[in-house]
PDB file of N, CA and C in Angstrom:
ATOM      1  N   UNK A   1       0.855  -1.175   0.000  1.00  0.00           N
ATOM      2  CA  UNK A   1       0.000   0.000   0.000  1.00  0.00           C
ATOM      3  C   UNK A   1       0.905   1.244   0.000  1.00  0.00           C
ATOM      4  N   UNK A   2       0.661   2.478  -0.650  1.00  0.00           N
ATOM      5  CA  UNK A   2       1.334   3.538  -0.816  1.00  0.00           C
ATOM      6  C   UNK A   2       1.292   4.153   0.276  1.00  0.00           C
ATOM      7  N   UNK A   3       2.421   5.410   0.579  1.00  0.00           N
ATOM      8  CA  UNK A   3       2.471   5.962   1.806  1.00  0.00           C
ATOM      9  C   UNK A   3       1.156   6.853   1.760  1.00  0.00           C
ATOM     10  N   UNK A   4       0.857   7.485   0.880  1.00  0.00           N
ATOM     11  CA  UNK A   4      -0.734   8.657   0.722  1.00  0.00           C
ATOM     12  C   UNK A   4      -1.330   8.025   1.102  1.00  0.00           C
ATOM     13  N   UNK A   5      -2.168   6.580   0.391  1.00  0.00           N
ATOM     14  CA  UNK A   5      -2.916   5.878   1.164  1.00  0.00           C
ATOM     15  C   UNK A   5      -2.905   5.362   2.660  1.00  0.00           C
ATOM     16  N   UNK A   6      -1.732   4.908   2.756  1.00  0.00           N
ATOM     17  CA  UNK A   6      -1.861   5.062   4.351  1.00  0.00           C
ATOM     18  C   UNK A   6      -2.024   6.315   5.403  1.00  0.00           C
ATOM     19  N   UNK A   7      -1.955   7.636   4.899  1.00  0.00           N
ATOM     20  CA  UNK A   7      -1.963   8.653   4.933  1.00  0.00           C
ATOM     21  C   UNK A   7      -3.538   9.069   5.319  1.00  0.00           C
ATOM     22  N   UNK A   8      -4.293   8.269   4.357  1.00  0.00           N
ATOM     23  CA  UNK A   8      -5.693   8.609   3.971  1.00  0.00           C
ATOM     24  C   UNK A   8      -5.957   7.950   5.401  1.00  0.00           C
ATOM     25  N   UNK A   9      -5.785   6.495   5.484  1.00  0.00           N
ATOM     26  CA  UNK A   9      -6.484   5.479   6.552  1.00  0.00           C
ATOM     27  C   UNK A   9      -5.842   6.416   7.837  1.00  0.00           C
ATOM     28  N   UNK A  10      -4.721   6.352   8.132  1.00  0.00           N
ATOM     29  CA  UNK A  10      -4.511   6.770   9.587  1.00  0.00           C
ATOM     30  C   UNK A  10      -3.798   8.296   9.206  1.00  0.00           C
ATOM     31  N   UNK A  11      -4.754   9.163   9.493  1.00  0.00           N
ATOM     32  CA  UNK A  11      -4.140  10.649   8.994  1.00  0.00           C
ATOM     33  C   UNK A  11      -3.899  11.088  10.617  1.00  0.00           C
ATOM     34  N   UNK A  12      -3.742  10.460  11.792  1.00  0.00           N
ATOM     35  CA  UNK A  12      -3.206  10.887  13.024  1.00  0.00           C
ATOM     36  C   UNK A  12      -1.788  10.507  13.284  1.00  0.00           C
ATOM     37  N   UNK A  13      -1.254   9.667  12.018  1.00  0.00           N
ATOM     38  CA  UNK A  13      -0.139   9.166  12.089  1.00  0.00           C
ATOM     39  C   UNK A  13       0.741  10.728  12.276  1.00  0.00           C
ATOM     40  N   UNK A  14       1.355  11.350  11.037  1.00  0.00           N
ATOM     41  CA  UNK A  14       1.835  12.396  11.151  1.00  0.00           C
ATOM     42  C   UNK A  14       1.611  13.371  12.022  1.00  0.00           C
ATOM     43  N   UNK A  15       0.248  13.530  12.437  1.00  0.00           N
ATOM     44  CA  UNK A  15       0.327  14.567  13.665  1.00  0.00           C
ATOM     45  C   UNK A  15       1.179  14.100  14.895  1.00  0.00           C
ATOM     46  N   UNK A  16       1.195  12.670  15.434  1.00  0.00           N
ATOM     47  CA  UNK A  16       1.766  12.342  16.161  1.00  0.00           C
ATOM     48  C   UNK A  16       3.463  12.558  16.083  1.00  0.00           C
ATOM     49  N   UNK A  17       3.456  12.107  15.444  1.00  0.00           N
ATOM     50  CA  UNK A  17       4.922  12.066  14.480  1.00  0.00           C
ATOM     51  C   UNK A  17       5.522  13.178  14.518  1.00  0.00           C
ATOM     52  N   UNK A  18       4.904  14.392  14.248  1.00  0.00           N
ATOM     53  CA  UNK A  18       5.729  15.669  14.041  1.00  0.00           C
ATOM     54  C   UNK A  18       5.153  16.729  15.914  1.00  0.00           C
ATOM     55  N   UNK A  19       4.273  15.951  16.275  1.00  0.00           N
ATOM     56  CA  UNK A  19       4.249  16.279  18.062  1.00  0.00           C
ATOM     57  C   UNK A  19       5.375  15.842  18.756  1.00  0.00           C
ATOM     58  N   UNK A  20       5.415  14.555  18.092  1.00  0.00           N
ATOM     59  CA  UNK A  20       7.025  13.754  19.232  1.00  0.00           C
ATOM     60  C   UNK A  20       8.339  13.938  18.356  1.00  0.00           C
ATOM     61  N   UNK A  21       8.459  14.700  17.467  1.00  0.00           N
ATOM     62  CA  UNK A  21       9.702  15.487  16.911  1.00  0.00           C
ATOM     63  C   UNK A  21      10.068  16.611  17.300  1.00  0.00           C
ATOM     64  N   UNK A  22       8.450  17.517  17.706  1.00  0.00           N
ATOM     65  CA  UNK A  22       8.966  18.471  17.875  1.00  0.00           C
ATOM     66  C   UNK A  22       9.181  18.637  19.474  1.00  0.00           C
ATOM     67  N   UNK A  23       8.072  18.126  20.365  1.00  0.00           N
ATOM     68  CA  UNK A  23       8.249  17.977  22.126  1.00  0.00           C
ATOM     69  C   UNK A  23       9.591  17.407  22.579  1.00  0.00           C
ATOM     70  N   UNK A  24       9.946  16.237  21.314  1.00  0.00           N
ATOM     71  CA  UNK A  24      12.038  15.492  21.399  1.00  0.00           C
ATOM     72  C   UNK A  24      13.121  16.391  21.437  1.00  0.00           C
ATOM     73  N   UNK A  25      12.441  17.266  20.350  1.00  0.00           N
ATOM     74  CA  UNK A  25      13.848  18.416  20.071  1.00  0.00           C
ATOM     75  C   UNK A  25      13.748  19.565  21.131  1.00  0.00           C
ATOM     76  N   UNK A  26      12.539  19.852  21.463  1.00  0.00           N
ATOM     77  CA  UNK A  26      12.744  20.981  22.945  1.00  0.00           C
ATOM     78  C   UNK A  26      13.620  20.767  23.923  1.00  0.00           C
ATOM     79  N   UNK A  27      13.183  19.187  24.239  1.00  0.00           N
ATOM     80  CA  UNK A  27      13.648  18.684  25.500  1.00  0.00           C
ATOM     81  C   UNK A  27      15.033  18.218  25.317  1.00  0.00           C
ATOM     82  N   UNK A  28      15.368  18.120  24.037  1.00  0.00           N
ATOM     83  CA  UNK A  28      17.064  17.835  23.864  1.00  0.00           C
ATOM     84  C   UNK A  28      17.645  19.251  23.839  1.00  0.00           C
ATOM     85  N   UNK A  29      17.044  20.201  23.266  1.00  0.00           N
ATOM     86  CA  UNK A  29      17.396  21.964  23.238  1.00  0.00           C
ATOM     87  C   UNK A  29      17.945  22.011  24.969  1.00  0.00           C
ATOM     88  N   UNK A  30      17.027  21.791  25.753  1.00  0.00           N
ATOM     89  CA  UNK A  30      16.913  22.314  26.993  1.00  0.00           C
ATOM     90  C   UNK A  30      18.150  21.879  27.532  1.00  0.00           C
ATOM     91  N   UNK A  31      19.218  21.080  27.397  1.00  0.00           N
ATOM     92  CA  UNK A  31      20.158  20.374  27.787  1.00  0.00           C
ATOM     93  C   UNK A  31      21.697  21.127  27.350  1.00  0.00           C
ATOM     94  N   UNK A  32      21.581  22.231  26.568  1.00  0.00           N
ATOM     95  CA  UNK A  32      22.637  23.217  26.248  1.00  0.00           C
ATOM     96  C   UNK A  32      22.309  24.713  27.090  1.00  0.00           C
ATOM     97  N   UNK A  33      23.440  25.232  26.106  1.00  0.00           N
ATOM     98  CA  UNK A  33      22.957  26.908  26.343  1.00  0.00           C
ATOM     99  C   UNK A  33      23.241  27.277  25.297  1.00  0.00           C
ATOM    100  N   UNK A  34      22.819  28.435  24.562  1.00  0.00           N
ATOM    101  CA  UNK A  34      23.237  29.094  23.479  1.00  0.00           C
ATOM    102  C   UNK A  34      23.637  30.332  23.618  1.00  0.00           C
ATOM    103  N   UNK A  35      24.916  30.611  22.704  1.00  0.00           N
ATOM    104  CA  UNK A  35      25.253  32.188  22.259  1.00  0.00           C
ATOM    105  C   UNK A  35      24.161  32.162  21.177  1.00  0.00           C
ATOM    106  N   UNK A  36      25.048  33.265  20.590  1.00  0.00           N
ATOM    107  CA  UNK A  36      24.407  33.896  19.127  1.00  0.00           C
ATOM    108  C   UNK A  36      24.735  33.578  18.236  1.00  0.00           C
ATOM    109  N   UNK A  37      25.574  33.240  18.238  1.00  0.00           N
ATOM    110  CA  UNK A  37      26.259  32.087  16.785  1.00  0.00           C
ATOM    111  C   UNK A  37      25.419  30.704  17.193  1.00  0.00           C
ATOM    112  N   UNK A  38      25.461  30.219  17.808  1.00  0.00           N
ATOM    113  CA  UNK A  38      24.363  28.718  18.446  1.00  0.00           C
ATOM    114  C   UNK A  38      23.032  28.953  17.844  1.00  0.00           C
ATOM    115  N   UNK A  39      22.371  29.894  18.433  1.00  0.00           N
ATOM    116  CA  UNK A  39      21.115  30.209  17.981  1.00  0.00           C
ATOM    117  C   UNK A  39      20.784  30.744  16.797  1.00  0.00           C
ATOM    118  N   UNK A  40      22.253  31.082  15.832  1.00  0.00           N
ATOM    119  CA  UNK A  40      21.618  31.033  14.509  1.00  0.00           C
ATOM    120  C   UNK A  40      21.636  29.954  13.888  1.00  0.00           C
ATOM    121  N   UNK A  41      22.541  29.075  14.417  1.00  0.00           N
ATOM    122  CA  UNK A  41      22.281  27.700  14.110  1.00  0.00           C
ATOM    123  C   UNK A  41      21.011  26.898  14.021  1.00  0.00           C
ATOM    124  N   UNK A  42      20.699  26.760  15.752  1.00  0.00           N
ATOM    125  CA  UNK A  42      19.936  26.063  15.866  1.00  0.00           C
ATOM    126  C   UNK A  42      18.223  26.983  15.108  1.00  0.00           C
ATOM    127  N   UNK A  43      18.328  28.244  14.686  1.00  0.00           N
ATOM    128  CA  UNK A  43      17.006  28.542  13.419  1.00  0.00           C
ATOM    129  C   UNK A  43      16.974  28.067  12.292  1.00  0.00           C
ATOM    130  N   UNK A  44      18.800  28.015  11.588  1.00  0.00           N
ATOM    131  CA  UNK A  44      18.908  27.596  10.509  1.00  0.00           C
ATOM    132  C   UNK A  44      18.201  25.664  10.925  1.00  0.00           C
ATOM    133  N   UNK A  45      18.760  24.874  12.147  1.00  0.00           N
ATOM    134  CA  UNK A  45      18.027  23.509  11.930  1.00  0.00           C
ATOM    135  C   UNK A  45      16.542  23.462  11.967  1.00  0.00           C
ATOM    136  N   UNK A  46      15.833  24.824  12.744  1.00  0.00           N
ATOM    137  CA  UNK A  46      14.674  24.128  13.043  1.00  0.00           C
ATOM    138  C   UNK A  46      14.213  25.036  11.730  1.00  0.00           C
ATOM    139  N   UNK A  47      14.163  25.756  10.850  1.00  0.00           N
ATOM    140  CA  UNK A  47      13.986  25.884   9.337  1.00  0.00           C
ATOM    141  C   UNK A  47      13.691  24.169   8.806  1.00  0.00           C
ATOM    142  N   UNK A  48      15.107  23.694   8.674  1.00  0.00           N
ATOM    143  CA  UNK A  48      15.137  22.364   8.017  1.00  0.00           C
ATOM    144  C   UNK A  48      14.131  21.460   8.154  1.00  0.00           C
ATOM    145  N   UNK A  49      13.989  21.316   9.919  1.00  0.00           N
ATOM    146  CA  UNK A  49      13.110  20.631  10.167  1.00  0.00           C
ATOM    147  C   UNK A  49      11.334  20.776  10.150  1.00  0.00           C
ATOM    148  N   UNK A  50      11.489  22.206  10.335  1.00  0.00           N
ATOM    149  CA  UNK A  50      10.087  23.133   9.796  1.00  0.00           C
ATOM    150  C   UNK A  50       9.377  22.446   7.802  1.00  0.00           C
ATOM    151  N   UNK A  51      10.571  22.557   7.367  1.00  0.00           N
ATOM    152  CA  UNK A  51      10.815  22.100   5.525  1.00  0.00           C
ATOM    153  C   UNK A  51      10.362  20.270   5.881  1.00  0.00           C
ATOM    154  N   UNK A  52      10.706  19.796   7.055  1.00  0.00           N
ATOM    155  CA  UNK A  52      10.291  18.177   6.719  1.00  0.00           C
ATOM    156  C   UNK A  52       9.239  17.858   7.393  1.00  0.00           C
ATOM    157  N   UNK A  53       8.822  19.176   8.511  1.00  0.00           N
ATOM    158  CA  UNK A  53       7.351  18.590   8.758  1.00  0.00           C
ATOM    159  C   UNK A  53       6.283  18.771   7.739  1.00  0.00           C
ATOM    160  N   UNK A  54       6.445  20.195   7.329  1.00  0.00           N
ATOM    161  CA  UNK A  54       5.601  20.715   6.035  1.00  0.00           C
ATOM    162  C   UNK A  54       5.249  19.401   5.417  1.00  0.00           C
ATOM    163  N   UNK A  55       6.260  18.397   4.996  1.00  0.00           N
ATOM    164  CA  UNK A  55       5.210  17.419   4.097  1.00  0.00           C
ATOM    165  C   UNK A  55       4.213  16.442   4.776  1.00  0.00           C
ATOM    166  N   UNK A  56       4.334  16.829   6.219  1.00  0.00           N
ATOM    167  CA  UNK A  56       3.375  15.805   6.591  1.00  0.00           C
ATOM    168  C   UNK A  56       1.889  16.574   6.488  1.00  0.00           C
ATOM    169  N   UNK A  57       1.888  17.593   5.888  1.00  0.00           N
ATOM    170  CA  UNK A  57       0.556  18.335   5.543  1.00  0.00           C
ATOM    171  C   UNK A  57      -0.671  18.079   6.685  1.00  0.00           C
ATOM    172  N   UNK A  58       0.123  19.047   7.890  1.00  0.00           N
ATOM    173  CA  UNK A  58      -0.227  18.758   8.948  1.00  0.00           C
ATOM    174  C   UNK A  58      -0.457  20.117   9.339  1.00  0.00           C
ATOM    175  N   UNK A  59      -1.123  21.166   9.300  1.00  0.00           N
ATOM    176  CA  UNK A  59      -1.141  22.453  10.102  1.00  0.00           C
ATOM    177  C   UNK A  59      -1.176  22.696  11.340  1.00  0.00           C
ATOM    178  N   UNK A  60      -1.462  21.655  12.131  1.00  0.00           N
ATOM    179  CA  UNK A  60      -0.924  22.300  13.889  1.00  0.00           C
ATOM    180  C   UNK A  60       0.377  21.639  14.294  1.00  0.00           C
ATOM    181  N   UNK A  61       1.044  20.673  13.463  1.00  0.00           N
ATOM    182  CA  UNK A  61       2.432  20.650  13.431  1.00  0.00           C
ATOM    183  C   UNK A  61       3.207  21.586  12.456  1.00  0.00           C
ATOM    184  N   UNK A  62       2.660  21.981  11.689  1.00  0.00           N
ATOM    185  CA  UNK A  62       3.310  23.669  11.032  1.00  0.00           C
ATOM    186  C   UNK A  62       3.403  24.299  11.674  1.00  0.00           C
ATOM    187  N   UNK A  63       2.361  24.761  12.651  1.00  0.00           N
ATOM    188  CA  UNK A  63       2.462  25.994  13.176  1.00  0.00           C
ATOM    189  C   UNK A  63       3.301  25.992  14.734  1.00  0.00           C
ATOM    190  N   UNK A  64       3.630  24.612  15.403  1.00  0.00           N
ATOM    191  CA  UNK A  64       4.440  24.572  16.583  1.00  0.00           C
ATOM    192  C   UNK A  64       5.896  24.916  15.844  1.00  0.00           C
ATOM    193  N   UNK A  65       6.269  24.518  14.550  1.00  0.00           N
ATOM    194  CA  UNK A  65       8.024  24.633  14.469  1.00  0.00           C
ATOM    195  C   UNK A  65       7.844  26.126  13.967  1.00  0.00           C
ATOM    196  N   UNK A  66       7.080  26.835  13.484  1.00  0.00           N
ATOM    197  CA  UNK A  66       6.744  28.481  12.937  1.00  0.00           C
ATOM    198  C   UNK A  66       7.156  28.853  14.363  1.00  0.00           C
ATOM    199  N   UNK A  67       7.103  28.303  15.537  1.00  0.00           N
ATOM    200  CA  UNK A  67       6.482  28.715  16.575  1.00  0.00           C
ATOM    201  C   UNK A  67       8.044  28.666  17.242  1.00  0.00           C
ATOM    202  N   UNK A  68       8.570  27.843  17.238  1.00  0.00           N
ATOM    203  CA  UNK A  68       9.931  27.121  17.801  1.00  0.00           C
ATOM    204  C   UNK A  68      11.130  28.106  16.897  1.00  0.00           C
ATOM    205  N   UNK A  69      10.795  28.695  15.764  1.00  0.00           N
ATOM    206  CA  UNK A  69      11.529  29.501  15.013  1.00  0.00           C
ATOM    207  C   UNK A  69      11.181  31.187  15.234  1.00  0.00           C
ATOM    208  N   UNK A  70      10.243  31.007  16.104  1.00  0.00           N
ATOM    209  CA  UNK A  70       9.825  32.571  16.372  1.00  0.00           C
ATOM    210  C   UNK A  70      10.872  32.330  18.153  1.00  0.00           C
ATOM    211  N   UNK A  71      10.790  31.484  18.633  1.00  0.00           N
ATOM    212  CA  UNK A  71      11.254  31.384  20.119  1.00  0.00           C
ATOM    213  C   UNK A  71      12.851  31.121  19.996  1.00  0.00           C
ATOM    214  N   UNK A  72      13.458  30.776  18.207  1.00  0.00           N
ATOM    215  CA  UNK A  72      14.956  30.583  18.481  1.00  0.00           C
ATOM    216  C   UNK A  72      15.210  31.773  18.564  1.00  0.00           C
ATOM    217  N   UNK A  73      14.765  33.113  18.044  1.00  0.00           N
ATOM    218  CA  UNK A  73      14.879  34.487  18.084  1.00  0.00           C
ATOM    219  C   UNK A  73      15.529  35.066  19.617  1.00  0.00           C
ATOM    220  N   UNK A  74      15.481  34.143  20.568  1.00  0.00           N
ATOM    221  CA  UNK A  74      15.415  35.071  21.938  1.00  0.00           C
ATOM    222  C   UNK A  74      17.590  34.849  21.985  1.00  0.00           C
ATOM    223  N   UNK A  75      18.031  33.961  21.004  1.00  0.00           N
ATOM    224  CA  UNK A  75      19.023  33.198  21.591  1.00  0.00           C
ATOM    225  C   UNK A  75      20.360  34.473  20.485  1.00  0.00           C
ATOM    226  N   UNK A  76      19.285  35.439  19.809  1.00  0.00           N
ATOM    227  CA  UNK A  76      20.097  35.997  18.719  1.00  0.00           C
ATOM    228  C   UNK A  76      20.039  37.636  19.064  1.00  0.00           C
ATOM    229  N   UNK A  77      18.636  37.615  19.689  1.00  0.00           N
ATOM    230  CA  UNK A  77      18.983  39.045  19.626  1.00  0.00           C
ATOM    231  C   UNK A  77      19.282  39.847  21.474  1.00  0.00           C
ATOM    232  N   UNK A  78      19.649  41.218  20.419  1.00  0.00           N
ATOM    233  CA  UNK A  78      20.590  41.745  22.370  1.00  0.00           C
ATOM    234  C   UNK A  78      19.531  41.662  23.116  1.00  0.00           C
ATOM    235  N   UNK A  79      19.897  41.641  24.759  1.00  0.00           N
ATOM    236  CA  UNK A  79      19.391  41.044  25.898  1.00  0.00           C
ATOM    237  C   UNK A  79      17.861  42.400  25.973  1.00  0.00           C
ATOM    238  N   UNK A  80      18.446  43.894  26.196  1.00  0.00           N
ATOM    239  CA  UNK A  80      17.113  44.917  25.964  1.00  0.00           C
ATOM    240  C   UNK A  80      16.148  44.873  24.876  1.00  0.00           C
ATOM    241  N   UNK A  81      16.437  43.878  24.175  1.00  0.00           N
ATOM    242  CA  UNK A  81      15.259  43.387  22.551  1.00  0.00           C
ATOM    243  C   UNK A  81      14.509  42.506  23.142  1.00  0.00           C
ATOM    244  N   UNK A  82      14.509  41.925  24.044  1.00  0.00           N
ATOM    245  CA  UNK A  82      13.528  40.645  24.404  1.00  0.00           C
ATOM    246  C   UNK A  82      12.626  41.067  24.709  1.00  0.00           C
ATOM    247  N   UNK A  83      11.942  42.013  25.375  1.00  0.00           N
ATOM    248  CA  UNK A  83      11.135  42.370  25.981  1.00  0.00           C
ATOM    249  C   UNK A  83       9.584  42.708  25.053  1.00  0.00           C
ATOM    250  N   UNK A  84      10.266  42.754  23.558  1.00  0.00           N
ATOM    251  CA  UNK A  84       9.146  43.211  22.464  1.00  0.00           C
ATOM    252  C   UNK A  84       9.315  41.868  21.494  1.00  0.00           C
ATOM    253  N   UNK A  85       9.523  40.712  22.010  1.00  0.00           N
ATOM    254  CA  UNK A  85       9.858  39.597  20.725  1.00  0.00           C
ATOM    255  C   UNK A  85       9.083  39.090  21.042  1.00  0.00           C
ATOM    256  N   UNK A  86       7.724  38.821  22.140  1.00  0.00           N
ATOM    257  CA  UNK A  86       7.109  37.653  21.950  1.00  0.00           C
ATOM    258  C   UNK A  86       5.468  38.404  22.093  1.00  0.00           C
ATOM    259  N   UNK A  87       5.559  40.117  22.135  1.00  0.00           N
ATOM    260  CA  UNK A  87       4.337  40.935  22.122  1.00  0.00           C
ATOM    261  C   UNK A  87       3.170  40.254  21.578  1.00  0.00           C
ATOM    262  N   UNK A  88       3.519  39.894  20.290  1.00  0.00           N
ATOM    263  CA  UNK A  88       1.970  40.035  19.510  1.00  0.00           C
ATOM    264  C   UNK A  88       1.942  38.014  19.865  1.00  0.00           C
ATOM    265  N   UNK A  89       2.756  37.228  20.296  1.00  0.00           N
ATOM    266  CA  UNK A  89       2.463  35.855  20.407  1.00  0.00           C
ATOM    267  C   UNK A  89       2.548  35.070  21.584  1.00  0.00           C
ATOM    268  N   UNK A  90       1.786  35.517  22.337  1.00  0.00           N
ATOM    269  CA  UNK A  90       1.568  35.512  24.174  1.00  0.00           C
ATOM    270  C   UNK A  90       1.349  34.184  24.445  1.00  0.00           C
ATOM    271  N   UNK A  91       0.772  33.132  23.194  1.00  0.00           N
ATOM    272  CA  UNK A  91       0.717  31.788  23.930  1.00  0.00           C
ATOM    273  C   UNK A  91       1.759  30.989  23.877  1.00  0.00           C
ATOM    274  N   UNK A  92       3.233  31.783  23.482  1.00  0.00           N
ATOM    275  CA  UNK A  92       4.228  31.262  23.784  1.00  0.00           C
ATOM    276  C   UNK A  92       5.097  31.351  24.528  1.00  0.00           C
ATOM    277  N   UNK A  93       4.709  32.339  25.322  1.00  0.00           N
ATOM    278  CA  UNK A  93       5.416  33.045  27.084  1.00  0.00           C
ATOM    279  C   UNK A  93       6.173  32.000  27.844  1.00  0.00           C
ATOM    280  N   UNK A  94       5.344  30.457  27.829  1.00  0.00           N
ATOM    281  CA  UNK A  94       6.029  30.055  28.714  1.00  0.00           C
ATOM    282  C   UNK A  94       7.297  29.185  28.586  1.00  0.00           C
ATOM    283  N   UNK A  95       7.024  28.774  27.119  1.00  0.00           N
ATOM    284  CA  UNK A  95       8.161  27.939  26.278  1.00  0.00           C
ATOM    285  C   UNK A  95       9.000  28.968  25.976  1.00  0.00           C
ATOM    286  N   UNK A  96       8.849  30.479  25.779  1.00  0.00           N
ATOM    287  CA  UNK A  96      10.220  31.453  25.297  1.00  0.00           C
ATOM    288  C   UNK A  96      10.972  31.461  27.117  1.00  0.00           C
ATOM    289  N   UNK A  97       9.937  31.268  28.148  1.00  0.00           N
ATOM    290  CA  UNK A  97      11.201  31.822  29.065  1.00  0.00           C
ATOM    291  C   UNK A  97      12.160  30.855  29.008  1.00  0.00           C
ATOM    292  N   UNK A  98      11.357  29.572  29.278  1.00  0.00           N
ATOM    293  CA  UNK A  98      12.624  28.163  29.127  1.00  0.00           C
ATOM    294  C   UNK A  98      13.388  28.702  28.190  1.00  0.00           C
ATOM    295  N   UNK A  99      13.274  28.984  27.170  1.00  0.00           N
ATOM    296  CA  UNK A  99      14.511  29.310  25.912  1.00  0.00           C
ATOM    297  C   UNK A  99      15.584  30.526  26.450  1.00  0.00           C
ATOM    298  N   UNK A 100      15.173  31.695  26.931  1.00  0.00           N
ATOM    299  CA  UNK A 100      15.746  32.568  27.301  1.00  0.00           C
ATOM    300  C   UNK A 100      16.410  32.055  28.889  1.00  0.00           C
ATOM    301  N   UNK A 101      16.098  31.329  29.339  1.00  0.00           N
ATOM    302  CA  UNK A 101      17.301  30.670  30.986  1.00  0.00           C
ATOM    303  C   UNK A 101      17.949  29.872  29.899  1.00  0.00           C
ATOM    304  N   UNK A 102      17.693  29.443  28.912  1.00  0.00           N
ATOM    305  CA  UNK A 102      19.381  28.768  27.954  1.00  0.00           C
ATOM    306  C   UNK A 102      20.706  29.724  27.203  1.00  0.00           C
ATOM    307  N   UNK A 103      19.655  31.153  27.242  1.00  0.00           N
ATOM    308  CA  UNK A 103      21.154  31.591  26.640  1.00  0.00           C
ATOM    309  C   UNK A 103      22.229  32.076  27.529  1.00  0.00           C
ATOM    310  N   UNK A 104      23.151  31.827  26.427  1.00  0.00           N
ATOM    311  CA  UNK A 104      24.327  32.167  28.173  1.00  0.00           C
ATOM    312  C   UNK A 104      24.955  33.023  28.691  1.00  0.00           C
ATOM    313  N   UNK A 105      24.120  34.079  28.175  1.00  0.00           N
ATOM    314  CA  UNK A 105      24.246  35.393  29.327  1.00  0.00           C
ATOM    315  C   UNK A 105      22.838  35.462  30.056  1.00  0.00           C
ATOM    316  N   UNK A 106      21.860  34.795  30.226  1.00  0.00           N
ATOM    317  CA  UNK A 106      21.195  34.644  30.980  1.00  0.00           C
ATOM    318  C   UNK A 106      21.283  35.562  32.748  1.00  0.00           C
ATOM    319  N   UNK A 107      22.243  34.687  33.026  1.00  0.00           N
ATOM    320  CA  UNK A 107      22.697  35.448  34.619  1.00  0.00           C
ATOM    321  C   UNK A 107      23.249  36.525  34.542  1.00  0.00           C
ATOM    322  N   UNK A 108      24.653  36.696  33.741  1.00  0.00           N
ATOM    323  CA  UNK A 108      25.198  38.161  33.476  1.00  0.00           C
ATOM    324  C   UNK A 108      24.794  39.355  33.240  1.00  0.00           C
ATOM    325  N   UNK A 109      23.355  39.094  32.423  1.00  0.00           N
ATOM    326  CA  UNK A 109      22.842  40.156  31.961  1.00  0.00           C
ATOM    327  C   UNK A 109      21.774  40.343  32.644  1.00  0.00           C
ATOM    328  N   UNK A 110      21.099  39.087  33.701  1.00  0.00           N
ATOM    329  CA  UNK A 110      20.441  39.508  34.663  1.00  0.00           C
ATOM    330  C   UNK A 110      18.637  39.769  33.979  1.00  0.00           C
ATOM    331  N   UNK A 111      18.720  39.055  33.245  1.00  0.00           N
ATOM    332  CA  UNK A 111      17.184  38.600  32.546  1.00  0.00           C
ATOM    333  C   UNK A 111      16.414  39.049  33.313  1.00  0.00           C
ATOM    334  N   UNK A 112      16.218  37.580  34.008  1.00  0.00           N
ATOM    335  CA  UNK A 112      15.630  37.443  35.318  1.00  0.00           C
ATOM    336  C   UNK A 112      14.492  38.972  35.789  1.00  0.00           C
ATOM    337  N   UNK A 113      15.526  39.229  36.172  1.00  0.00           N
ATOM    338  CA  UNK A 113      15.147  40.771  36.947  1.00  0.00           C
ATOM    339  C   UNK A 113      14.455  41.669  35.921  1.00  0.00           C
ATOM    340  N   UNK A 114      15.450  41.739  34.522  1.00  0.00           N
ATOM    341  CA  UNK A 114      14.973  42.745  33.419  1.00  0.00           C
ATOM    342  C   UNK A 114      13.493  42.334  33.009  1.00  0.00           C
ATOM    343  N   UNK A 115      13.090  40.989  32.712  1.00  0.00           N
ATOM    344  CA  UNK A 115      12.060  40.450  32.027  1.00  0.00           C
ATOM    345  C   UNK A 115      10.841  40.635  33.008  1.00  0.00           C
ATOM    346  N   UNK A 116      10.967  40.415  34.649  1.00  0.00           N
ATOM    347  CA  UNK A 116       9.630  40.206  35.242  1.00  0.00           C
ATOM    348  C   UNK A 116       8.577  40.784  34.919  1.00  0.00           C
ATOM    349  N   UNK A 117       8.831  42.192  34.625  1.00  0.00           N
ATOM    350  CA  UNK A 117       7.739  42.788  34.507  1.00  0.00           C
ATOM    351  C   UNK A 117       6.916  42.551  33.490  1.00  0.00           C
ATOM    352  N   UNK A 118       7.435  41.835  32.342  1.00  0.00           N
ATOM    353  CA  UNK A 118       7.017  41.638  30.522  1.00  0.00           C
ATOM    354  C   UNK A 118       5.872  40.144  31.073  1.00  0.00           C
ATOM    355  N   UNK A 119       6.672  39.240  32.091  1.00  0.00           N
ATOM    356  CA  UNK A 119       5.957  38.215  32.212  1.00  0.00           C
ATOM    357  C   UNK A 119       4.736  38.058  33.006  1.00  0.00           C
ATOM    358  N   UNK A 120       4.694  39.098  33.918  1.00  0.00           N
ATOM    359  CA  UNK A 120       3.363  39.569  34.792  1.00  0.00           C
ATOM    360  C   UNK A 120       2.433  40.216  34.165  1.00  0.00           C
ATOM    361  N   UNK A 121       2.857  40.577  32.885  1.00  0.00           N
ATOM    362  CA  UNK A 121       1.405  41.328  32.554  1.00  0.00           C
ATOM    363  C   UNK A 121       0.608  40.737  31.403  1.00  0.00           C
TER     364      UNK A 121
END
């Protein structure tokens, strides 16, 4: 049987598939830290991987790696820019802070303190 057709019969296959690719790669993310050279990296991979979920013609697995490529943003730009990068996309507040305690001026630059106020309101 062809892969489309199987496609047709179990079309929860790929959603699953590109849920536990993308929930795998967070939780392996979470295990570094990134500069800014890192984090243009790791946009340029999750691009790639954004390009191989696309064929599972899956739109709420499109829109988590759109989502994971809007949150590699925190790892690139200067530390006083964060505060306006996740404005207009609030249901990702809680997955960008995890991202932002990975980069590694995190403590130096004293996030923490700078950000509270962005996350309380």
């Amino acid at each position: 049987m062809p892969a489309q057709e199987l496609l047709l019969i179990f079309p929860v296959i790929p959603d699953r598939a590109g849920t536990h690719l993308h929930k795998g790669l967070i939780n392996h993310w979470q295990k570094f830290t990134f500069n800014a050279s890192g984090g243009l990296r790791l946009k340029r991979d999750i691009t790639e991987y954004g390009e191989f979920v696309r064929s599972f013609n899956t739109p709420s697995v499109d829109e988590k790696f759109e989502q994971l490529g809007i949150m590699a943003n925190v790892f690139i730009v200067a530390p006083e820019s964060l505060s306006t990068l996740f404005e207009g996309t609030p249901s990702i507040r809680g997955d960008a802070q995890r991202f932002i305690q990975l980069r590694d001026d995190y403590k130096s630059a004293k996030l923490a303190s700078r950000l509270s106020s962005l996350w309380s309101s």
